[in-house]
Protein backbone atom coordinates (compact mmCIF):
# COMPACT_ATOMS: atom_id res chain seq x y z
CA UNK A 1 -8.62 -80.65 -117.23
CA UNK A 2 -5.14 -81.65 -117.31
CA UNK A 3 -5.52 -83.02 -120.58
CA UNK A 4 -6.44 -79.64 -121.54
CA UNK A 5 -3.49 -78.09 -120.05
CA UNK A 6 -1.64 -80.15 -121.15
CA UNK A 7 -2.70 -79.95 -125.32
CA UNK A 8 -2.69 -75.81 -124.76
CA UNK A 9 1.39 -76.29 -123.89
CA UNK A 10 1.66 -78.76 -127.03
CA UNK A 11 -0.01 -76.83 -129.27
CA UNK A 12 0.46 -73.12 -128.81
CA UNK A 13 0.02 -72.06 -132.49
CA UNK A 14 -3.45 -73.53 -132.66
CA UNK A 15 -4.28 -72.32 -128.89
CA UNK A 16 -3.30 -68.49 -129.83
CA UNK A 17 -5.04 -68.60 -133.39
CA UNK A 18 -8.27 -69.94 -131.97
CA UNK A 19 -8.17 -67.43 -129.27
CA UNK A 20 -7.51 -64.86 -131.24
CA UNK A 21 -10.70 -65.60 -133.66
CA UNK A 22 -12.65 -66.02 -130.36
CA UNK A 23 -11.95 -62.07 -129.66
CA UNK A 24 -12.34 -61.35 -133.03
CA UNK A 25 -15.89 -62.21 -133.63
CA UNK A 26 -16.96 -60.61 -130.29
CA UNK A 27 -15.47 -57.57 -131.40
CA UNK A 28 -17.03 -58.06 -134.86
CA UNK A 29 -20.68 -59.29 -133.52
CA UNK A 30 -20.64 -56.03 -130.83
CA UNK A 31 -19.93 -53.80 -133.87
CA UNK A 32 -22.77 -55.12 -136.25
CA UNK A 33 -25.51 -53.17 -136.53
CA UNK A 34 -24.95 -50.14 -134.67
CA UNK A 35 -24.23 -50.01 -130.99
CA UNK A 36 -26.45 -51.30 -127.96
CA UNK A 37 -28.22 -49.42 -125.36
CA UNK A 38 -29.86 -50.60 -122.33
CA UNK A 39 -33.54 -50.25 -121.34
CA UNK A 40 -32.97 -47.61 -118.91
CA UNK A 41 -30.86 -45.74 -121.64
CA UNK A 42 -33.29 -45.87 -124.21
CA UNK A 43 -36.20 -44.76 -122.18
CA UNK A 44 -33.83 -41.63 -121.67
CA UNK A 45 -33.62 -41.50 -125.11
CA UNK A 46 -37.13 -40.94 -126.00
CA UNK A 47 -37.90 -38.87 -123.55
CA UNK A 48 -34.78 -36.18 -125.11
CA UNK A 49 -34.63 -36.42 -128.34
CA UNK A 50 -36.97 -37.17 -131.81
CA UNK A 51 -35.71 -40.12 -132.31
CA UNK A 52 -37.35 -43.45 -133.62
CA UNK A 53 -38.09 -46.90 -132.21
CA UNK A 54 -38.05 -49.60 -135.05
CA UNK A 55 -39.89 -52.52 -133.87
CA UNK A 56 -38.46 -55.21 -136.25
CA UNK A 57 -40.27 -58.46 -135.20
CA UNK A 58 -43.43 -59.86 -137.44
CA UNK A 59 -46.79 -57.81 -137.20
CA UNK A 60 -48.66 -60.16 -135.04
CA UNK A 61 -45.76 -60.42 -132.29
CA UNK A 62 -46.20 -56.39 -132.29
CA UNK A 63 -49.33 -56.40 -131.50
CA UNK A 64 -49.10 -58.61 -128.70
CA UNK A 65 -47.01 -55.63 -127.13
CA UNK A 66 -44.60 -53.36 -128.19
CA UNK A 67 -43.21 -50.19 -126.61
CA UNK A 68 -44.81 -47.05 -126.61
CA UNK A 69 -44.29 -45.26 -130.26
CA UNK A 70 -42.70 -47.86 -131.88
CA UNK A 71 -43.46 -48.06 -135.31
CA UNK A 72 -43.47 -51.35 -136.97
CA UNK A 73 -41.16 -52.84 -140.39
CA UNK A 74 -40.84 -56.70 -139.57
CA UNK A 75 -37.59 -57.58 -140.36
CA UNK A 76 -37.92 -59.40 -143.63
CA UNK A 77 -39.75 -56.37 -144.95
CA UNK A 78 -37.05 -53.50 -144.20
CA UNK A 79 -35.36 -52.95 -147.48
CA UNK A 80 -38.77 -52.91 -149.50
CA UNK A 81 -39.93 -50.04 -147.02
CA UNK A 82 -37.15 -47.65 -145.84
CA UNK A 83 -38.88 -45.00 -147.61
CA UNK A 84 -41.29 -44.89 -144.65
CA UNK A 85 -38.56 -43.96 -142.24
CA UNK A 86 -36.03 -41.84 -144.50
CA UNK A 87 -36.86 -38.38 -142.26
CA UNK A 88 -35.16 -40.12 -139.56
CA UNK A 89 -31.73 -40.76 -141.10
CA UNK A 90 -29.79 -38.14 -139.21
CA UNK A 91 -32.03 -38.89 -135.98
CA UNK A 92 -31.22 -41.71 -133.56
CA UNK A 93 -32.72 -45.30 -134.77
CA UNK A 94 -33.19 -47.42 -131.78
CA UNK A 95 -33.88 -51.51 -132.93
CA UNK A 96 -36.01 -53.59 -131.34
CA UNK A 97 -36.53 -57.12 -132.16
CA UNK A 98 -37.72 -60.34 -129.65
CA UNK A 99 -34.28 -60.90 -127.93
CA UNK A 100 -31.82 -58.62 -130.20
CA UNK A 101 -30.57 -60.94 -132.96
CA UNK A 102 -32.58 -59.27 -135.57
CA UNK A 103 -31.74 -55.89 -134.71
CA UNK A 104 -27.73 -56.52 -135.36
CA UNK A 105 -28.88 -57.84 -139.16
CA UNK A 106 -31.38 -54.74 -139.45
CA UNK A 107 -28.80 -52.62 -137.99
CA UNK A 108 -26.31 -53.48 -141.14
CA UNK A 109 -29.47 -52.75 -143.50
CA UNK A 110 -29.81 -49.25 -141.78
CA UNK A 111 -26.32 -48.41 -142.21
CA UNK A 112 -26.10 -49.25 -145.58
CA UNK A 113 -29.04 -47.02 -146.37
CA UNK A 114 -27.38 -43.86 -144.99
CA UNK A 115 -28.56 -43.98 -141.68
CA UNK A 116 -26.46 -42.12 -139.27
CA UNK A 117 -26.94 -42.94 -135.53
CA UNK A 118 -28.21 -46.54 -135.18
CA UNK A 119 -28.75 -48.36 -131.94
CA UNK A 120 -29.84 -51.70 -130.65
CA UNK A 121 -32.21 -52.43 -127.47
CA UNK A 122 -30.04 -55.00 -125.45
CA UNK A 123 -31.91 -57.97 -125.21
CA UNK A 124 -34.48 -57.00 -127.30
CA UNK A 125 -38.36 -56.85 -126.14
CA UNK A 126 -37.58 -60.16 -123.76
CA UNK A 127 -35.46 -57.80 -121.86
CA UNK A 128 -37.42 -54.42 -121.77
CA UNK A 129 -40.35 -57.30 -120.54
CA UNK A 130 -37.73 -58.07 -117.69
CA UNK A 131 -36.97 -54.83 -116.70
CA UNK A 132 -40.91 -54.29 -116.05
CA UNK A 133 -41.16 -51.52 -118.10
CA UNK A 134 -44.97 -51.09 -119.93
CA UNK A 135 -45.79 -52.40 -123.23
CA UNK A 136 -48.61 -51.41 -125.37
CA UNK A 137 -51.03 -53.68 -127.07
CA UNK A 138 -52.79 -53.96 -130.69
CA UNK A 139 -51.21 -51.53 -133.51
């Protein structure tokens, strides 16, 4: 630790530039893809507004349990087939994938296709799992 110290006070230009990067990609990485909402949030969500759930994660992992009218375009599929969700561009977009990595990436996709008001599950399906909140099973 005091070796630490102690290269932070000989080094200050290295020190500041790697702490500003640090901030940097947080700020960049909290930005990507739209913003996040929590469990509790998004179950508000659906129950207001027309909006969509995206389940991005592969078929079979979507069948093992998904939210309640989630529609399903695994990830690696979603540029082929936004035609299937184009009424929903001005609607919210709410991203699901296993534990929210996805969802950022998908997120960019979305936005780049005109979509307006895009939103990521925090945590993904791991964390909606946590929360206790149901799941349904098969397609």
């Amino acid at each position: 630790m005091d070796r630490l110290l102690e290269f932070t006070m000989n080094h200050p230009e290295l020190v500041g530039t790697f702490v500003v990067l640090l901030v940097l990609f947080f700020v960049l990485e909290s930005r990507r893809g739209g913003k996040t909402v929590s469990s509790q949030q998004l179950t508000n969500l659906m129950n207001k507004d027309e909006g969509l759930v995206l389940d991005v994660r592969e078929s079979k992992e979507f069948r093992e349990g998904h939210i309640t009218g989630a529609r399903n375009i695994p990830y690696s599929k979603l540029k082929d087939n936004l035609g299937e969700i184009g009424q929903f561009k001005d609607k919210p977009v709410v991203l699901v994938c296993k534990m929210g990595q996805h969802a950022g990436a998908a997120g960019k996709i979305l936005h780049g296709a005109g979509f307006k008001n895009v939103l990521r599950l925090s945590g993904g399906i791991t964390t909606w799992k946590s929360d206790g909140l149901p799941l349904v099973k098969g397609k």
